[in-house]
Protein backbone atom coordinates (compact mmCIF):
# COMPACT_ATOMS: atom_id res chain seq x y z
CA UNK A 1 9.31 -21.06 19.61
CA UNK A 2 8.91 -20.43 15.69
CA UNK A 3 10.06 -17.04 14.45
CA UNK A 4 6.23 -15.50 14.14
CA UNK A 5 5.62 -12.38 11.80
CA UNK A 6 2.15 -11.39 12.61
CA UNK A 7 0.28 -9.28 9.58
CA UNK A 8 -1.90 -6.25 10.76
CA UNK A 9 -3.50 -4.89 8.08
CA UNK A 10 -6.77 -3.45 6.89
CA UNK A 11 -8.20 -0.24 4.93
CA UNK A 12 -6.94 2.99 5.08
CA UNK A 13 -8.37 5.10 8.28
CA UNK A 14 -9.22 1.59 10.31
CA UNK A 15 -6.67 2.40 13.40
CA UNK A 16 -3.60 0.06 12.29
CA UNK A 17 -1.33 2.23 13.43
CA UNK A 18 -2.88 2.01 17.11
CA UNK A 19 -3.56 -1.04 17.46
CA UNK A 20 -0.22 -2.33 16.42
CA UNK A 21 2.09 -0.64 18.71
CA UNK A 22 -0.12 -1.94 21.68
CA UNK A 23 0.50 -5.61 20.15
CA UNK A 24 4.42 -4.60 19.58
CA UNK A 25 4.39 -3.60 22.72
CA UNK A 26 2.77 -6.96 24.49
CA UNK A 27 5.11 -8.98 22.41
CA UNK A 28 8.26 -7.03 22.63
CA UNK A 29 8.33 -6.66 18.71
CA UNK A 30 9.53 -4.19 16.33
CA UNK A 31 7.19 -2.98 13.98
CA UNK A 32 8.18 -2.89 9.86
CA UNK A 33 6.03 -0.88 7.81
CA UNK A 34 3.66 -2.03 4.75
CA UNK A 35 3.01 1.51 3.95
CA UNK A 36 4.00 2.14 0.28
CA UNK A 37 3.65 6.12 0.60
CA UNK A 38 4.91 6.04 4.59
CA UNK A 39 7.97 5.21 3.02
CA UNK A 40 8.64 8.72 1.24
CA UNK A 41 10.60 11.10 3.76
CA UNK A 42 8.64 14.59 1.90
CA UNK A 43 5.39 12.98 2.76
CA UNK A 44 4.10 13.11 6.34
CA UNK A 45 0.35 14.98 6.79
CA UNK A 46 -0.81 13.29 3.74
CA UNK A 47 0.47 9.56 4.54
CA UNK A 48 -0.79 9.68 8.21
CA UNK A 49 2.90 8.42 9.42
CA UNK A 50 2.95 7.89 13.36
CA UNK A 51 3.26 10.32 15.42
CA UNK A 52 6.77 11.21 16.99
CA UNK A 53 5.32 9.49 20.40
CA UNK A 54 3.99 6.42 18.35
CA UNK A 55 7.68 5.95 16.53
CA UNK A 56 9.07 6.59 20.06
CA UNK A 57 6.82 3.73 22.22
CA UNK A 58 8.00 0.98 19.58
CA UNK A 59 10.87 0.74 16.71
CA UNK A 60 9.85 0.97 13.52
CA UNK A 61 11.04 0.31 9.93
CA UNK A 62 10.79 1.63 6.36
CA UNK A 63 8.96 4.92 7.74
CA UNK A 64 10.28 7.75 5.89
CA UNK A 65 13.27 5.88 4.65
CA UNK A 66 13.17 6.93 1.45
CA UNK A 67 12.62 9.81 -1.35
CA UNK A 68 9.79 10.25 -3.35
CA UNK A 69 12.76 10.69 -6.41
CA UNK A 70 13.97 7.28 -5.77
CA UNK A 71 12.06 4.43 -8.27
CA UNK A 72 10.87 2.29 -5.46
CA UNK A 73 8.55 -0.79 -6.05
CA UNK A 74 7.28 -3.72 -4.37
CA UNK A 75 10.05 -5.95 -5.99
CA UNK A 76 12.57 -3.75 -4.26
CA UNK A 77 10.59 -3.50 -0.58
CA UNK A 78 10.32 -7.64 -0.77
CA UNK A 79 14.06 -7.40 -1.10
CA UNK A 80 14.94 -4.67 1.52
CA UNK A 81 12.26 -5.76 4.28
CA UNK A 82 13.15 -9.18 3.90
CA UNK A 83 17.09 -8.99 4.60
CA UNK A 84 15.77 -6.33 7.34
CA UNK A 85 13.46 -9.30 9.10
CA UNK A 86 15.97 -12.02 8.99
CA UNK A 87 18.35 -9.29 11.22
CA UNK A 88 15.78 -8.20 13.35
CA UNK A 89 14.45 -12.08 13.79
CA UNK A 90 18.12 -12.11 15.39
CA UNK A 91 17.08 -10.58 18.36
CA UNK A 92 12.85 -10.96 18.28
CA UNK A 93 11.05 -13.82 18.15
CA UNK A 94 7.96 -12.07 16.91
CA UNK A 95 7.92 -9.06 14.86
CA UNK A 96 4.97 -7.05 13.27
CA UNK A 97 4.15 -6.31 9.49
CA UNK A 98 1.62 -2.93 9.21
CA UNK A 99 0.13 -1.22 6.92
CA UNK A 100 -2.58 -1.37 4.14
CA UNK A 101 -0.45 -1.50 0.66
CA UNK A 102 -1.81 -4.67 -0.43
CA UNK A 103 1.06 -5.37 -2.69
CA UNK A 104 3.51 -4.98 -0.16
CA UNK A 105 2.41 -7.20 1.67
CA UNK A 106 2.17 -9.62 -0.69
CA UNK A 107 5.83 -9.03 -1.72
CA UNK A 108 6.73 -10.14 1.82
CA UNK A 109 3.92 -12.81 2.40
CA UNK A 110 3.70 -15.18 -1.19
CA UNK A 111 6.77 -12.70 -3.10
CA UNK A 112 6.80 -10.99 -6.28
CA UNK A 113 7.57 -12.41 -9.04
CA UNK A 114 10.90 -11.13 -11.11
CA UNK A 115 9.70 -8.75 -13.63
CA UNK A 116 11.93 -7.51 -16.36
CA UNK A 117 12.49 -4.01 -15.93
CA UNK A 118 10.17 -1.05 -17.90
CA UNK A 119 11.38 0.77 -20.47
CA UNK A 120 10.68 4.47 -19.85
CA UNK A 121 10.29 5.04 -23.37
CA UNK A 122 7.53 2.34 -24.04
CA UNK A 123 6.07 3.26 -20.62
CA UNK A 124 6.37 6.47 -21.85
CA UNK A 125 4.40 5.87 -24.75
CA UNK A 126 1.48 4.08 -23.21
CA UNK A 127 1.03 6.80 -21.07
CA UNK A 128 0.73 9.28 -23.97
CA UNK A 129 -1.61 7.05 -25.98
CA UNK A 130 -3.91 6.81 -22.59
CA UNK A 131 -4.53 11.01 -22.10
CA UNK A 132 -4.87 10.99 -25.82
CA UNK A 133 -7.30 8.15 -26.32
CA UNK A 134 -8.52 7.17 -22.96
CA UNK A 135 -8.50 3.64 -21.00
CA UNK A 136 -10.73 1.54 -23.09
CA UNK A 137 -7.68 1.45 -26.35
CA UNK A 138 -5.45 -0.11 -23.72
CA UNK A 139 -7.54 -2.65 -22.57
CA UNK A 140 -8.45 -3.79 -26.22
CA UNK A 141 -4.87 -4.03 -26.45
CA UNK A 142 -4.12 -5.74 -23.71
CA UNK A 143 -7.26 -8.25 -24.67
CA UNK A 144 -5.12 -8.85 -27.48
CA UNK A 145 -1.41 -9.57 -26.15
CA UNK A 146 -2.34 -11.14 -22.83
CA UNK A 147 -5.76 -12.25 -23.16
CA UNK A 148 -4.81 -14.49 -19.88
CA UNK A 149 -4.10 -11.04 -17.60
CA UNK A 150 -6.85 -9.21 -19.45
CA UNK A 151 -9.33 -11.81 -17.42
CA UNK A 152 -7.79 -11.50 -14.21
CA UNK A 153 -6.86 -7.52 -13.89
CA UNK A 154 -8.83 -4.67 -12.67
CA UNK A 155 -9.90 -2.85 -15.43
CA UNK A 156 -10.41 0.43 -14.03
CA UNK A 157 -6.74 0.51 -12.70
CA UNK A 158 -4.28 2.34 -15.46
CA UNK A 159 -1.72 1.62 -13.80
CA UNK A 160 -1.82 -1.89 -13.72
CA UNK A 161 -2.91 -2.21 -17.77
CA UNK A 162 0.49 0.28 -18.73
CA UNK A 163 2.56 -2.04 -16.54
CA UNK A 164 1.22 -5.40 -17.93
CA UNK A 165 1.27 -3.90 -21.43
CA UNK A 166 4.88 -2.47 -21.02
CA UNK A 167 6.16 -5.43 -20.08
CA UNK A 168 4.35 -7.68 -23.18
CA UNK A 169 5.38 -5.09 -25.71
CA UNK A 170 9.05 -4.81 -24.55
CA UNK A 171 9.73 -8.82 -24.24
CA UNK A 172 7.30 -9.60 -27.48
CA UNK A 173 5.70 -12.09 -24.65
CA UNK A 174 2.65 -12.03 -22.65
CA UNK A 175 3.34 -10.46 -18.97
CA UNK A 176 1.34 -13.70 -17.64
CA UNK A 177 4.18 -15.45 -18.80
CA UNK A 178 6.16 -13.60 -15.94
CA UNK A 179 3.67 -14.06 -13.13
CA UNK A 180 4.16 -17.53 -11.27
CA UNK A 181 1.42 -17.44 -8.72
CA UNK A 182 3.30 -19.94 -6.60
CA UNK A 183 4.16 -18.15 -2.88
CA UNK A 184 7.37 -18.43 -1.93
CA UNK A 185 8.08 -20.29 1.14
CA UNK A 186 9.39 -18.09 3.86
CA UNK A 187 11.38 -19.60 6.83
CA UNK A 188 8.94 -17.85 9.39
CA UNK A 189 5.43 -18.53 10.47
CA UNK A 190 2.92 -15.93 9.18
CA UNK A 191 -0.06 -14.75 11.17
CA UNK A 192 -2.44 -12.07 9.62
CA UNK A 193 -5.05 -10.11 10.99
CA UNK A 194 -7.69 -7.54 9.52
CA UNK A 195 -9.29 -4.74 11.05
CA UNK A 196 -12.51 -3.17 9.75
CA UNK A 197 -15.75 -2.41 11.18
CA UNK A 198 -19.43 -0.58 10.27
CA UNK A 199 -19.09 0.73 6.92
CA UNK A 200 -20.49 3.94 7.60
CA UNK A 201 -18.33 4.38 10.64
CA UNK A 202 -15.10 3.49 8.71
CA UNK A 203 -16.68 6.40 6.53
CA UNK A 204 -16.79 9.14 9.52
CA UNK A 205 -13.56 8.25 10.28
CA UNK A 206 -11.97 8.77 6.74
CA UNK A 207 -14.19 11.82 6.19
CA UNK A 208 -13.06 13.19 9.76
CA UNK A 209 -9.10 12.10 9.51
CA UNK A 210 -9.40 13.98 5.90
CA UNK A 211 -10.74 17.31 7.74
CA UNK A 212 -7.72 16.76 10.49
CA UNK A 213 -5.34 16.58 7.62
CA UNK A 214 -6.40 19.88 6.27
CA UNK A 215 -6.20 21.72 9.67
CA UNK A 216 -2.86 20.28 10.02
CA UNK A 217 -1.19 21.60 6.71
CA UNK A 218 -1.56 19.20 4.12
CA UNK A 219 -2.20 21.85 1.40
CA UNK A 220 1.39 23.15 2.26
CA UNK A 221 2.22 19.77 2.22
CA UNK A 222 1.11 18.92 -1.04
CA UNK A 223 2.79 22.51 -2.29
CA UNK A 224 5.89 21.82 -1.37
CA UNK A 225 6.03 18.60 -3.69
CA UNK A 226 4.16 19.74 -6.29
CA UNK A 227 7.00 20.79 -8.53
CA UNK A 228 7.26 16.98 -8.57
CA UNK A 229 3.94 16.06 -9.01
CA UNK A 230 5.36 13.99 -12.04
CA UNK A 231 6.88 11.21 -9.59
CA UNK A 232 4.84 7.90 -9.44
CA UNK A 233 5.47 8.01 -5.97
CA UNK A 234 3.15 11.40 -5.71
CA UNK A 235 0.52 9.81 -8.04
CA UNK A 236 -1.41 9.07 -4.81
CA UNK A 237 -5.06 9.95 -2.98
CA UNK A 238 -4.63 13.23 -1.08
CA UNK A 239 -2.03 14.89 -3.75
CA UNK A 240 -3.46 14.57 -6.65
CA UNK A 241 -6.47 16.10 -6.02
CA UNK A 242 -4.68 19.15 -4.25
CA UNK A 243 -2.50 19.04 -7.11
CA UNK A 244 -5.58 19.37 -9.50
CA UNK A 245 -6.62 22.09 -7.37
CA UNK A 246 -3.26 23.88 -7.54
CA UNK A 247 -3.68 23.65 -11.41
CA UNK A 248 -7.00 25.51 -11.35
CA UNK A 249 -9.17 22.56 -12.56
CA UNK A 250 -11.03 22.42 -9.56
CA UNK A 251 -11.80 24.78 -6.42
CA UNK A 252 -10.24 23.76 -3.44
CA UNK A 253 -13.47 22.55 -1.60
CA UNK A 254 -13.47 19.86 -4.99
CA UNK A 255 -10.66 18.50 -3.70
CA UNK A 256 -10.83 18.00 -0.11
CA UNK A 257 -14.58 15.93 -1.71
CA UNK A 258 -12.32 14.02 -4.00
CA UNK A 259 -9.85 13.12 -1.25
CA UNK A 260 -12.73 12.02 1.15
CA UNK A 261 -14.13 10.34 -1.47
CA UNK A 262 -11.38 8.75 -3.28
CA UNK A 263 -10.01 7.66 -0.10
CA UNK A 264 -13.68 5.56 0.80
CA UNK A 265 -12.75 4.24 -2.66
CA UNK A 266 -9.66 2.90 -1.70
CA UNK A 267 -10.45 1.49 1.73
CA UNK A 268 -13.49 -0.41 0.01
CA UNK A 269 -10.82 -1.86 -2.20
CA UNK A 270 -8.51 -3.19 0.37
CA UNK A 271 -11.34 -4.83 2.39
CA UNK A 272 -12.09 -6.33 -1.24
CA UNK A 273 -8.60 -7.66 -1.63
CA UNK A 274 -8.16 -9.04 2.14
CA UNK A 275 -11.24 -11.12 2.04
CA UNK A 276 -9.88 -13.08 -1.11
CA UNK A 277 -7.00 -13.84 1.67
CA UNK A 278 -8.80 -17.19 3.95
CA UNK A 279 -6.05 -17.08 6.19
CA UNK A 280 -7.17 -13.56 7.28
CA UNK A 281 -8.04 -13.34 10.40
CA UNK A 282 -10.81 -10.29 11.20
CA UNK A 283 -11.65 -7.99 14.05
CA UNK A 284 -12.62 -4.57 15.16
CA UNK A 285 -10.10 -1.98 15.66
CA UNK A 286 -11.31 -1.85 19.46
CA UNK A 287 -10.78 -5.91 20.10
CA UNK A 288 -6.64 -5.21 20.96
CA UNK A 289 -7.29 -7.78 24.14
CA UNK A 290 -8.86 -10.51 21.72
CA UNK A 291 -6.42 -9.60 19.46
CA UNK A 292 -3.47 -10.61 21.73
CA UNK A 293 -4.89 -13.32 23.20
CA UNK A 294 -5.54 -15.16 19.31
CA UNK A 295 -2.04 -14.13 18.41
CA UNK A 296 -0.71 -16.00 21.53
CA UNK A 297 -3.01 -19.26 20.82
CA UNK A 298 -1.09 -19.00 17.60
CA UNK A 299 2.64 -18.99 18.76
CA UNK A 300 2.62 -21.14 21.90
């Protein structure tokens, strides 16, 4: 039988983390996160990381493993999760991929491609010229170096325009130039599945989970990071708006909104990203029984 690592992913409040350990558990697998904010040992509330009966009913991997001070990326998860797979394919012959960071699971499924490394300074920089100027500068620069990645990127995303541009400006050439688009070939069969279901329901659940998080201490949470609210790893949905609210920009009922909101945002985005993805496979969070009988049509 082919070593089989079997994608369950999906926006953010969609039941992943449910679903998967019954499927773990069915196939005897280990389960390897695709969280990128999981990841962080200070974050827990705020990240939704499994409970301490979830993390005891199956093994997992690359929950809590790390500190928000540490620079972690996707380039370095492809890196770590993939030596950690080829061990624990040692022992399993299927083994579980979960979460919703879409570019983690990229890194794992097609790769990343080998970036040069940013230059605080410049990045530094770009940053400064975006609170003074705004977004729009950055693009019209970025039009300009890379008029290839200027076509293809989200243009709303900050992020992604400072890293492109960081990259062009350091090297002198485009950051295109560094992106291969060819997968990688991985010496496992991949299976992905998607879970999503009514709209509006997906909404009561994010809305509701938000609440939950509230009543369960996130605001301390968030407090207790907040001297580091500087980290990239803490420039995430359910921080930085408590982090706004800590800095008296907003009252606190603001930012429990924004967090509702901004996560509805986010899980609209993933579903967005998936669907480019044909060899998705889709169901509802409730279909576990469909779910594990597909994955077995696959394997056998």
């Amino acid at each position: 039988m082919p070593k089989t690592l079997v994608v369950i992913t999906g926006p953010t409040g969609i039941g992943k983390t449910e679903v998967s350990i019954k499927v773990a558990q069915h196939f005897n697998a280990e389960i390897v996160s695709a969280d990128s904010r999981q990841i962080f040992r200070e974050l827990n509330i705020g990240t939704a990381v499994p409970s301490k009966e979830e993390l005891a009913a199956v093994p997992h991997h690359f929950i809590q493993s790390h500190s928000v001070e540490e620079n972690y990326n996707a380039s370095r998860y492809e890196t770590e999760a993939l030596e950690l797979i080829d061990k624990l394919f040692q022992q399993k012959d299927v083994l579980l991929l979960v979460g919703g960071s879409m570019l983690y699971i990229d890194a794992i499924c097609k790769g990343i491609d080998i970036m040069p490394d940013a230059d605080p300074e410049v990045r530094a920089a770009l940053k400064n010229q975006l609170e003074e100027e705004g977004l729009e500068g950055l693009r019209l620069q970025l039009k300009t170096l890379d008029p290839e990645y200027y076509k293809k990127v989200d243009l709303k995303n900050p992020n992604r325009i400072i890293h492109a541009l960081e990259i062009s400006i350091q090297t002198g050439k485009p950051y295109s130039s560094f992106r291969s688009d060819t997968p990688k070939e991985r010496p496992f069969q991949i299976i992905k599945i998607a879970l999503n279901c009514d709209r509006q329901v997906l909404h009561n659940r994010i809305n509701l989970r938000v609440d939950k998080m509230m009543e369960a201490g996130l605001e301390a949470e968030a407090r207790s990071v907040y001297h580091k609210k500087h980290l990239n790893s803490l420039n995430t949905v359910g921080y930085q708006e408590l982090f706004a609210y800590f800095n008296g920009e907003i009252p606190r009922e603001k930012a429990i909104e924004l967090i509702k909101r901004n996560s509805r945002r986010y899980a609209r985005k993933q579903i967005t990203w998936f669907r480019r993805d044909e060899s998705v496979k889709w169901f509802e969070p409730t279909d576990t029984t469909e779910i594990i009988k597909w994955i077995s049509t696959q394997i056998n």
